[in-house]
Protein backbone atom coordinates (compact mmCIF):
# COMPACT_ATOMS: atom_id res chain seq x y z
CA UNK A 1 9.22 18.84 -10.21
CA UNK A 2 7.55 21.11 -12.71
CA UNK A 3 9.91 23.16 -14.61
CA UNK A 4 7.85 24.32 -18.04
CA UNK A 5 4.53 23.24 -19.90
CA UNK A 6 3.52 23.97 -23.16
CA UNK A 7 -0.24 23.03 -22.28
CA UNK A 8 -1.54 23.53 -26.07
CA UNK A 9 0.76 20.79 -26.98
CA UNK A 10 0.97 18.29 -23.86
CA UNK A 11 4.41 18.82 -23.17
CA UNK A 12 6.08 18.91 -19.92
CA UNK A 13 9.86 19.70 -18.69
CA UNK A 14 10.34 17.63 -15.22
CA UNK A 15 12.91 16.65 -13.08
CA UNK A 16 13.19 12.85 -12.13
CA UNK A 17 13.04 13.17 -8.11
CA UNK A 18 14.53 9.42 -7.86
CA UNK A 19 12.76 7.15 -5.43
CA UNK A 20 13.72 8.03 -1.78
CA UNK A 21 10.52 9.11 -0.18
CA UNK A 22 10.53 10.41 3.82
CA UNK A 23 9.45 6.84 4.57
CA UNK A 24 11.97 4.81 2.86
CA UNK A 25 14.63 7.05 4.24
CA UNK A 26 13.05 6.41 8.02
CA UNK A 27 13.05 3.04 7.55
CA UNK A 28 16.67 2.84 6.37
CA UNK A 29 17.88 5.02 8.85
CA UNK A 30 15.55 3.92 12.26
CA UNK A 31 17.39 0.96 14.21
CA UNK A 32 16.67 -1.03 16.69
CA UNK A 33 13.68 0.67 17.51
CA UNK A 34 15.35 4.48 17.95
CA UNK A 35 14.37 7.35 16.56
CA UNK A 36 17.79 9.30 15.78
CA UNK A 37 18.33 12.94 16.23
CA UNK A 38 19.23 13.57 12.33
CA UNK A 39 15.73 11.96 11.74
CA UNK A 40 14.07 14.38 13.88
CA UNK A 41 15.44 17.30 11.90
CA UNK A 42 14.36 16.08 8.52
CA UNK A 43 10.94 16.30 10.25
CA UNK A 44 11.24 19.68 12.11
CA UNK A 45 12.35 20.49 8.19
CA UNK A 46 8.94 19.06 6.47
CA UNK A 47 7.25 21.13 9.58
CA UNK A 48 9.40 24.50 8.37
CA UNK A 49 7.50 24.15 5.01
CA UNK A 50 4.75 23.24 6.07
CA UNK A 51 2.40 26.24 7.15
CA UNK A 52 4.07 27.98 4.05
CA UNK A 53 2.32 25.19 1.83
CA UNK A 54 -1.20 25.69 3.87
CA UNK A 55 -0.89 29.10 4.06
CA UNK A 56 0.49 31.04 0.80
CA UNK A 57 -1.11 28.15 -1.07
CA UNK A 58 -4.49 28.96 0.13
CA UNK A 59 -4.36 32.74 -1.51
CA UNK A 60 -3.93 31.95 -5.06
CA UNK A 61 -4.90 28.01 -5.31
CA UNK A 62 -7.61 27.81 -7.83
CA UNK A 63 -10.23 25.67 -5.61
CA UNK A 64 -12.85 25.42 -8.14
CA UNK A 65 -10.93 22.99 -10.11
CA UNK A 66 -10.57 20.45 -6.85
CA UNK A 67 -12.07 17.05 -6.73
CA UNK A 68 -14.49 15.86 -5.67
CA UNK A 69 -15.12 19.27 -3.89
CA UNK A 70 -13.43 22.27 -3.29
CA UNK A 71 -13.34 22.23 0.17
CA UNK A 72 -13.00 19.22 3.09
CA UNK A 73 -16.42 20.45 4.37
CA UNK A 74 -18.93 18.34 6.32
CA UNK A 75 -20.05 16.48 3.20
CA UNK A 76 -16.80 15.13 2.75
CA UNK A 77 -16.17 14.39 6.47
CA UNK A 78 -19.88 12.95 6.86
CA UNK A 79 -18.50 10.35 3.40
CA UNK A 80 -15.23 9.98 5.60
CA UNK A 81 -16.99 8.50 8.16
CA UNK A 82 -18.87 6.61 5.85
CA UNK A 83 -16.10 5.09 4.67
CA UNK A 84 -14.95 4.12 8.34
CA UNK A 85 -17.98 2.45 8.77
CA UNK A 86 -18.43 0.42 5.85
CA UNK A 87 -15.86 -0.57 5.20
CA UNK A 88 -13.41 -1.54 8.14
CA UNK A 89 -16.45 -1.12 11.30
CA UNK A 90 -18.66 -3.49 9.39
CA UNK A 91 -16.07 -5.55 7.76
CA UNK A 92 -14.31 -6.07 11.06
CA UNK A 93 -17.25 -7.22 12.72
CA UNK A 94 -17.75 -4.80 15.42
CA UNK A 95 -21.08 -4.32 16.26
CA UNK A 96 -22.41 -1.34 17.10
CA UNK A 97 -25.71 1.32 16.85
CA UNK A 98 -26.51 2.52 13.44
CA UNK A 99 -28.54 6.00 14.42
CA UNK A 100 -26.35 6.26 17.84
CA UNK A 101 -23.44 6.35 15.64
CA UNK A 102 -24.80 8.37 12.96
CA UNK A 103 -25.82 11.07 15.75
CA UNK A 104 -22.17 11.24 16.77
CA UNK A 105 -21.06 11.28 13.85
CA UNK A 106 -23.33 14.54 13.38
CA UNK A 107 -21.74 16.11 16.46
CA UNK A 108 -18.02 14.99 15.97
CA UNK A 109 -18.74 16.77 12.62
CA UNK A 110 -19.86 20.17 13.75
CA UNK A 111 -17.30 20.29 16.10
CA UNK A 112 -14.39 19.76 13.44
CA UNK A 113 -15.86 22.49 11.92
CA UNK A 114 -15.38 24.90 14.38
CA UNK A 115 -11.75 25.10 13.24
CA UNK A 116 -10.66 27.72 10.50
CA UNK A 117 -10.79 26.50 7.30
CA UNK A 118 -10.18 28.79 5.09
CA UNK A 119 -6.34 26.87 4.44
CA UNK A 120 -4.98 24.65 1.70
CA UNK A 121 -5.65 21.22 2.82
CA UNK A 122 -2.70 18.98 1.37
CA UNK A 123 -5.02 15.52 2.04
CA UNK A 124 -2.41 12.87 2.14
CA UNK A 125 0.83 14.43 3.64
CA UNK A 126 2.32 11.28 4.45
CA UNK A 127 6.30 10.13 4.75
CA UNK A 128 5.34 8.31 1.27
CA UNK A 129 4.35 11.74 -0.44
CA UNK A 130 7.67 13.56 0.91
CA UNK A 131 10.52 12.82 -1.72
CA UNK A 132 14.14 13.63 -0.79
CA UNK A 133 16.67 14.48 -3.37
CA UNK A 134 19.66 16.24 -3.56
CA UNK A 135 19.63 16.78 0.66
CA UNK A 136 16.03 18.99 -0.28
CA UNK A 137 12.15 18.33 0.10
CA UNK A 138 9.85 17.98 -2.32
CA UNK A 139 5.90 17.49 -1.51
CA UNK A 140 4.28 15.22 -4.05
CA UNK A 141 0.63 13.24 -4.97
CA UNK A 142 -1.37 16.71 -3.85
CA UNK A 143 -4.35 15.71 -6.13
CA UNK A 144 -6.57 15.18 -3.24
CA UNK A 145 -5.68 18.84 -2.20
CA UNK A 146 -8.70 21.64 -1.54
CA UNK A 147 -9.39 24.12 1.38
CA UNK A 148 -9.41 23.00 4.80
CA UNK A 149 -8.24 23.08 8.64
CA UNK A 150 -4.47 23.13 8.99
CA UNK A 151 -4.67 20.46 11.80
CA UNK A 152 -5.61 17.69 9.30
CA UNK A 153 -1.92 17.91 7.57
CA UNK A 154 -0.33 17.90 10.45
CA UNK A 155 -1.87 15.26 11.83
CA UNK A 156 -1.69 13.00 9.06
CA UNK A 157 1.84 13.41 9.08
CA UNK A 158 2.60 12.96 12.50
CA UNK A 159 0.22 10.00 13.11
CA UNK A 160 1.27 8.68 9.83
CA UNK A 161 0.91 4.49 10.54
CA UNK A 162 3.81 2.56 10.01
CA UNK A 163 5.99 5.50 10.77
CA UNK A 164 5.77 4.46 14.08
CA UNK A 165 6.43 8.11 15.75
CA UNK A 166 7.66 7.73 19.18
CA UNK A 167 5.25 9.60 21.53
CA UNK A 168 7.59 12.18 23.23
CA UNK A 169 8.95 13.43 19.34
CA UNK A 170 5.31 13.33 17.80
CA UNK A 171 4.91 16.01 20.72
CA UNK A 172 8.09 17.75 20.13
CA UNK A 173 7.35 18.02 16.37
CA UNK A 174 3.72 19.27 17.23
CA UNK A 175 4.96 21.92 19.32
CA UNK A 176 7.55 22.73 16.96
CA UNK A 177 4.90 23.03 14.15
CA UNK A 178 2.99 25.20 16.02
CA UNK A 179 5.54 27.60 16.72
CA UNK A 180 6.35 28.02 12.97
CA UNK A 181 2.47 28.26 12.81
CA UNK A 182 2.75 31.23 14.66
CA UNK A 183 5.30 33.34 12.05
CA UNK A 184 2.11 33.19 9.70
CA UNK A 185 -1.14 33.60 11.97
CA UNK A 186 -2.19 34.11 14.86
CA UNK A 187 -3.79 30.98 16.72
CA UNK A 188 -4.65 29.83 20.44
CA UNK A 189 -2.27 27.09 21.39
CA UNK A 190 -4.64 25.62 23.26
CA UNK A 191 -7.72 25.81 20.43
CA UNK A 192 -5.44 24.57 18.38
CA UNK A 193 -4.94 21.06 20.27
CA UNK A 194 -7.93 20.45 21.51
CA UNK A 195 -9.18 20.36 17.36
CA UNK A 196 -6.23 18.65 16.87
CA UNK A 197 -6.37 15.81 18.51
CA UNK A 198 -9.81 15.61 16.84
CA UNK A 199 -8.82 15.62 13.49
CA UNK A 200 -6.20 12.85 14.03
CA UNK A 201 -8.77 10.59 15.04
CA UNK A 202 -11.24 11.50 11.71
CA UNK A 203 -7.76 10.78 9.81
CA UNK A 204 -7.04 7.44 11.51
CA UNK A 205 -11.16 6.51 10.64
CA UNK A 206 -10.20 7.53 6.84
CA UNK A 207 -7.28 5.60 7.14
CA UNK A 208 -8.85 2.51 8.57
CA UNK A 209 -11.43 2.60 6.02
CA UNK A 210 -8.65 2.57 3.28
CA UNK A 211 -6.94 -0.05 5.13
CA UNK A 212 -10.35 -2.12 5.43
CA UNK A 213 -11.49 -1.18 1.98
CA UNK A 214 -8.47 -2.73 -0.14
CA UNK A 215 -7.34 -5.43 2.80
CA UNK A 216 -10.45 -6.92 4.37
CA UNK A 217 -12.69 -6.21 0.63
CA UNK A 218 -9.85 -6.73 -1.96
CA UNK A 219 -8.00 -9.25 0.14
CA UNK A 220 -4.65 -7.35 -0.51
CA UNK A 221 -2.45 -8.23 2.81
CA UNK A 222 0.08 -5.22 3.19
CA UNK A 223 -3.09 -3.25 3.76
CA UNK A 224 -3.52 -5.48 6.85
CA UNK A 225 -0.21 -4.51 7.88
CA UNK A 226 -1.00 -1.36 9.11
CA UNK A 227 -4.36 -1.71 11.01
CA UNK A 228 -2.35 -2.94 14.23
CA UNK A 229 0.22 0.62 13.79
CA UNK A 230 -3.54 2.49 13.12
CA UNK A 231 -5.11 0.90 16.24
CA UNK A 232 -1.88 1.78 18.58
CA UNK A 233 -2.10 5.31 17.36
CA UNK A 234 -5.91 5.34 18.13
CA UNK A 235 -5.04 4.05 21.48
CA UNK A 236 -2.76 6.78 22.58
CA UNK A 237 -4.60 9.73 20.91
CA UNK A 238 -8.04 7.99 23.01
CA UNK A 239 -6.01 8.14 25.99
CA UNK A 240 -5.38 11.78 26.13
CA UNK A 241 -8.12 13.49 24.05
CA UNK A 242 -10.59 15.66 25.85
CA UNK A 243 -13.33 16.95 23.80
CA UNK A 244 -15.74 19.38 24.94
CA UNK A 245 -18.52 17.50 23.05
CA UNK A 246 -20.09 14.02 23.96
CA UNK A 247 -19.45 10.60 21.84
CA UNK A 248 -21.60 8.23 23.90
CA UNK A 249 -21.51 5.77 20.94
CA UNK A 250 -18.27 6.84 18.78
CA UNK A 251 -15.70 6.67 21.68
CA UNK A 252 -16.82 3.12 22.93
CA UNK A 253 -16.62 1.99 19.34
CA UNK A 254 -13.33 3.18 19.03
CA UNK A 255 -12.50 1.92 22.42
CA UNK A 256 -13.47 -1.49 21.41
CA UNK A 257 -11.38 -1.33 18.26
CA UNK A 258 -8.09 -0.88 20.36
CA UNK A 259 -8.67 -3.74 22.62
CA UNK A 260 -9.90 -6.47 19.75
CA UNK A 261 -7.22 -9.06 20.24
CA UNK A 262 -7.85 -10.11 16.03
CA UNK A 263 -7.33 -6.53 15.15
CA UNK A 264 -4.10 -6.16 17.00
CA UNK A 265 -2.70 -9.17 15.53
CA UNK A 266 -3.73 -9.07 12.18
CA UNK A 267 -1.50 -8.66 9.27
CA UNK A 268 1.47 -9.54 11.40
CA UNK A 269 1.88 -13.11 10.87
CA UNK A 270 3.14 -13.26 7.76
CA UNK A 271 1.57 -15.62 5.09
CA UNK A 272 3.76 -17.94 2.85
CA UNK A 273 3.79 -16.71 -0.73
CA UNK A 274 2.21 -19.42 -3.07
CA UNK A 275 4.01 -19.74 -6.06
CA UNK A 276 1.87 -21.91 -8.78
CA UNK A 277 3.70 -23.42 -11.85
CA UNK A 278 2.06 -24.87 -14.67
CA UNK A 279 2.91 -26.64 -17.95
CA UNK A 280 -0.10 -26.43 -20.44
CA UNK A 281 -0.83 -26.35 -24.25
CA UNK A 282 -1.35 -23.17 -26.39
CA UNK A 283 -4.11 -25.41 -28.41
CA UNK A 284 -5.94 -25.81 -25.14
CA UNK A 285 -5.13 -21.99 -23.91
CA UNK A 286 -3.23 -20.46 -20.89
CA UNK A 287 -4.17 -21.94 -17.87
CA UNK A 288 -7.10 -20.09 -15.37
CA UNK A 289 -5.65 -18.27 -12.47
CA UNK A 290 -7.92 -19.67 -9.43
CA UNK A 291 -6.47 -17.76 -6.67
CA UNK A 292 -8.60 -14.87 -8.00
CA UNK A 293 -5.45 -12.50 -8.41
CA UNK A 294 -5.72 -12.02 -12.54
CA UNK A 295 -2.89 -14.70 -13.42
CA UNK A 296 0.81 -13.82 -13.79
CA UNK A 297 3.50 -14.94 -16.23
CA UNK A 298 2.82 -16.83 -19.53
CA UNK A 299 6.18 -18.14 -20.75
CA UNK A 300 6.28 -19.10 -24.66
CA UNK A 301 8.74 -22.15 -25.05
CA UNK A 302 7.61 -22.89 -29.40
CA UNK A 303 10.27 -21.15 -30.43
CA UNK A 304 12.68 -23.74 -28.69
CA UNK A 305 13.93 -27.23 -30.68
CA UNK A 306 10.91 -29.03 -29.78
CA UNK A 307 11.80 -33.08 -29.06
CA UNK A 308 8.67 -34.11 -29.57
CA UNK A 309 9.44 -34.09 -33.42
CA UNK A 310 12.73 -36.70 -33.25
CA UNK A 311 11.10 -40.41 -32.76
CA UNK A 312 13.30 -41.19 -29.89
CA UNK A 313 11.60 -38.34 -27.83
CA UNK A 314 8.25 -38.73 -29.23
CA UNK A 315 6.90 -41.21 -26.12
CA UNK A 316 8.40 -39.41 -23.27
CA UNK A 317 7.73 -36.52 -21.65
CA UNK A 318 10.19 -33.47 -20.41
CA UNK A 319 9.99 -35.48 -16.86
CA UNK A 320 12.22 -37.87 -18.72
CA UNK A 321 16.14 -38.11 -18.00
CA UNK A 322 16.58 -38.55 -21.87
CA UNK A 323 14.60 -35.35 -22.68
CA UNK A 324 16.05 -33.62 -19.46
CA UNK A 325 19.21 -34.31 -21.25
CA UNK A 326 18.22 -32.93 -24.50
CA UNK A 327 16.75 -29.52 -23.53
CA UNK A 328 20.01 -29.15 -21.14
CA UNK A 329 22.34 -29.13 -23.80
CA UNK A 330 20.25 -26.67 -25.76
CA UNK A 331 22.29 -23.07 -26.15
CA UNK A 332 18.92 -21.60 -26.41
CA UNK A 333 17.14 -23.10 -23.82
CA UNK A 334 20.15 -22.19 -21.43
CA UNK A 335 19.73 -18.42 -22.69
CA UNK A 336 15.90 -18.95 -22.28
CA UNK A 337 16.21 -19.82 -18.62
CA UNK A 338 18.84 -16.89 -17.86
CA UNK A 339 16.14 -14.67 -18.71
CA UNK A 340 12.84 -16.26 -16.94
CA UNK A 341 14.91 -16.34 -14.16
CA UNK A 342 15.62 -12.47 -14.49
CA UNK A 343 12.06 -11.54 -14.48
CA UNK A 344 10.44 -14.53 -12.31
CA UNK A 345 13.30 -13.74 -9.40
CA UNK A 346 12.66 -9.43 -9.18
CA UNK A 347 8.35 -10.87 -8.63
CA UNK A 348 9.12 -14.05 -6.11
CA UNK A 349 11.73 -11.28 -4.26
CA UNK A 350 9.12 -8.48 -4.34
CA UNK A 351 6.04 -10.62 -3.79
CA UNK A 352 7.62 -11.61 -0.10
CA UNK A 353 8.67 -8.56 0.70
CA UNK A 354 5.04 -6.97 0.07
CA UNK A 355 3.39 -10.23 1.90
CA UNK A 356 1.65 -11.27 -0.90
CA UNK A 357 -0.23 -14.84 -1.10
CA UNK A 358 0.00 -16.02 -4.88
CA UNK A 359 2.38 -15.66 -7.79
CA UNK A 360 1.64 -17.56 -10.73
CA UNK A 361 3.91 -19.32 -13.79
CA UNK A 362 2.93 -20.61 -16.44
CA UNK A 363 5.23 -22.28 -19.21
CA UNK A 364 3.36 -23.18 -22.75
CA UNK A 365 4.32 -24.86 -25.84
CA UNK A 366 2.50 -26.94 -28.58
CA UNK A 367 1.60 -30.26 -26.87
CA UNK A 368 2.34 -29.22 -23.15
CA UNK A 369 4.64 -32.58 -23.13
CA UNK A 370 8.43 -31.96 -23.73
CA UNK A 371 9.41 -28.08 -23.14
CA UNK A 372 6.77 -26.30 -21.38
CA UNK A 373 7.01 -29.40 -18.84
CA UNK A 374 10.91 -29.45 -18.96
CA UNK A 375 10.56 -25.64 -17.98
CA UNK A 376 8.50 -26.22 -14.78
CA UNK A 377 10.16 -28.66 -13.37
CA UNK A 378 13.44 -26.94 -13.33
CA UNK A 379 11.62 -23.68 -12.08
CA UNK A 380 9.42 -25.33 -9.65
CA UNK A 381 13.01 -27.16 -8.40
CA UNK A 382 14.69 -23.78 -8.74
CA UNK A 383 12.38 -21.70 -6.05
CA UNK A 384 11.77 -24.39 -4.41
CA UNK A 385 15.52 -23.99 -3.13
CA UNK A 386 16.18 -20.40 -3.39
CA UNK A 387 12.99 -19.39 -1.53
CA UNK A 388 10.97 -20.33 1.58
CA UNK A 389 7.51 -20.28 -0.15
CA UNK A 390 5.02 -22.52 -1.55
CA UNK A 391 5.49 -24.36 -4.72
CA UNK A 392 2.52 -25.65 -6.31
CA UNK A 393 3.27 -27.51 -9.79
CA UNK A 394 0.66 -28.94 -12.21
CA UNK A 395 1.32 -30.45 -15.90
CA UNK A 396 -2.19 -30.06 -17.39
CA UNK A 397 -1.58 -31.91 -20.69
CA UNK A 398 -0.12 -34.51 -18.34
CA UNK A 399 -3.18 -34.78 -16.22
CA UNK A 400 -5.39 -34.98 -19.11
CA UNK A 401 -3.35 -38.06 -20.88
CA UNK A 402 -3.39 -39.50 -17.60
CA UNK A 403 -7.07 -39.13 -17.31
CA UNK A 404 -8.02 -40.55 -20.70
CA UNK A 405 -5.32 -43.74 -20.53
């Protein structure tokens, strides 16, 4: 929250809203499946401020300085579309008619745009851009904001994906929001729905498209996740949408989507997280990550007592009992592993959580012989345990001797 700005000088007065967005709280608070009554409430309280947002907003927003454009007009739902197609139709390999679509797209368009628009349009209000602090709402990550119909907001939120709405309160809240709609303007309940229901299903297509965009294209698997909760919602909005226009191709396509057995199941079995641990040599350079994901950790073990200079050490390696028992003994290298583990533990932890594939760790010293090998082993031993993932471990300078003798 926004409390001053001195603008000539960059400086800001804000207030820290802590981290407890509307989703985190509904996912703390949903059990079992139920969604609770004092749940409900926070919602029917999001839908109080709602139409205030849309509607005082709109009078004095400057829309001029909006991006990409100042208004969600058909050039940006035409690019929506777009997007749907590209990048999850395509990518998802459903096959369909280019022109055909692009026609319906052209008449799913012009019917959108029979709704008033002349409202701010918040974009993305989602349970992850609601913050609650101090028992009050706060709306946040409006960048995307510019004029628009008040039906997208609404149904963003509603038909948010892994919110998971039960059908009978998504109804009770839309109702609800339309009554407080009513304080402000004056609508036609039944107007109202009809281009409802119609802008839910463009923002499920934007969705998909971000969902296909950074899961299917940049291979990043919590995006996955939430094409099965996007595809359900699709489902239920297909089954009760009447739209006084045609969709000869769009509606099939759409259709199809729901009942692709792939889609449905994708993103829920949960893939192992890969966690690769290398020794190496600073000489030779930190170690290429191959998975493609931009490496990880690069752990510097010079500044430990290095064995490798005492003669009896010289030959072995820190696979060796007799090294093992050197580094062990070593005050620094037990303060050196306290904190690794503190930083290598809050990644492996998060890493599962968010279903990701690869971590990487990567422990270097001069030779790659005595510490840096020393240090994976006992981390590849320590996840190993802790942790039901994959442990990969590789001693390049190792390899290499091996190679040559």
């Amino acid at each position: 929250m926004i409390y001053g700005m001195d603008l000539v000088n960059g400086v800001y007065l804000l207030e820290d809203l802590g981290d407890t967005t509307l989703f985190s709280y509904l996912s703390d608070k949903r059990k079992d499946g139920k969604f609770p009554a004092k749940l409900k409430n926070i919602y029917k309280k999001v839908l109080d401020r709602l139409p205030e947002f849309q509607i005082r907003a709109a009078e004095k927003f400057p829309y001029e300085y909006c991006y990409p454009r100042s208004q969600f007009d058909e050039q940006s739902m035409k690019w929506d579309l777009s997007y749907f197609k590209y990048y999850f139709l395509k990518l998802a390999q459903i096959d369909f008619d280019e022109q055909e679509l692009e026609d319906d797209f052209q008449i799913f368009v012009d019917y959108l745009l029979t709704a008033p628009g002349d409202f701010f349009l918040y974009r993305d209000f989602q349970s992850r851009n609601i913050m609650i602090s101090k028992e009050d709402l706060y709306f946040i990550d409006f960048q995307g904001g510019r004029k628009g119909a008040l039906q997208y907001d609404v149904a963003s939120l509603l038909y948010d994906a892994k919110a998971a709405i039960p059908n009978d309160i998504r109804q009770e809240l839309l109702e609800y929001y339309i009554k407080n709609l009513k304080k402000y303007i004056n609508i036609d309940s039944d107007q109202f729905r009809s281009l409802y229901y119609a802008y839910v299903l463009i923002r499920i297509m934007q969705a998909m498209g971000a969902y296909g965009f950074r899961g299917f294209y940049e291979k990043k698997a919590h995006f996955l996740a939430s094409i099965p909760y996007a595809l359900q919602n699709m489902k239920e909005v297909l089954a009760k949408i009447d739209l006084p226009v045609k969709l000869r191709t769009l509606i099939p396509v759409l259709t199809k989507l729901t009942e692709s057995e792939r889609l449905l199941d994708i993103g829920t079995k949960r893939k192992k997280l890969t966690v690769s641990i290398n020794s190496f040599s600073y000489k030779r350079g930190i170690p290429v990550d191959e998975s493609g994901h931009g490496g990880g950790f690069a752990f510097d073990c010079r500044a430990l007592d290095n064995p490798g200079r005492y003669e009896q050490y010289k030959k072995h390696t820190g696979k060796d009992l007799r090294v093992i028992e050197f580094l062990k003994n070593d005050e620094d290298v037990q303060k050196f592993i306290i904190h690794v583990k503190q930083l290598v533990e809050i990644s492996v932890e998060n890493y599962i959580k968010r279903d990701f594939g690869h971590l990487m760790i990567n422990f270097g010293c001069t030779g790659g012989q005595h510490r840096s090998v020393f240090m994976a082993e006992y981390f590849a031993d320590h996840i190993r345990n802790k942790y039901n993932v994959n442990v990969s471990l590789r001693h390049r300078e190792l390899e290499m001797k091996e190679d040559i003798t």
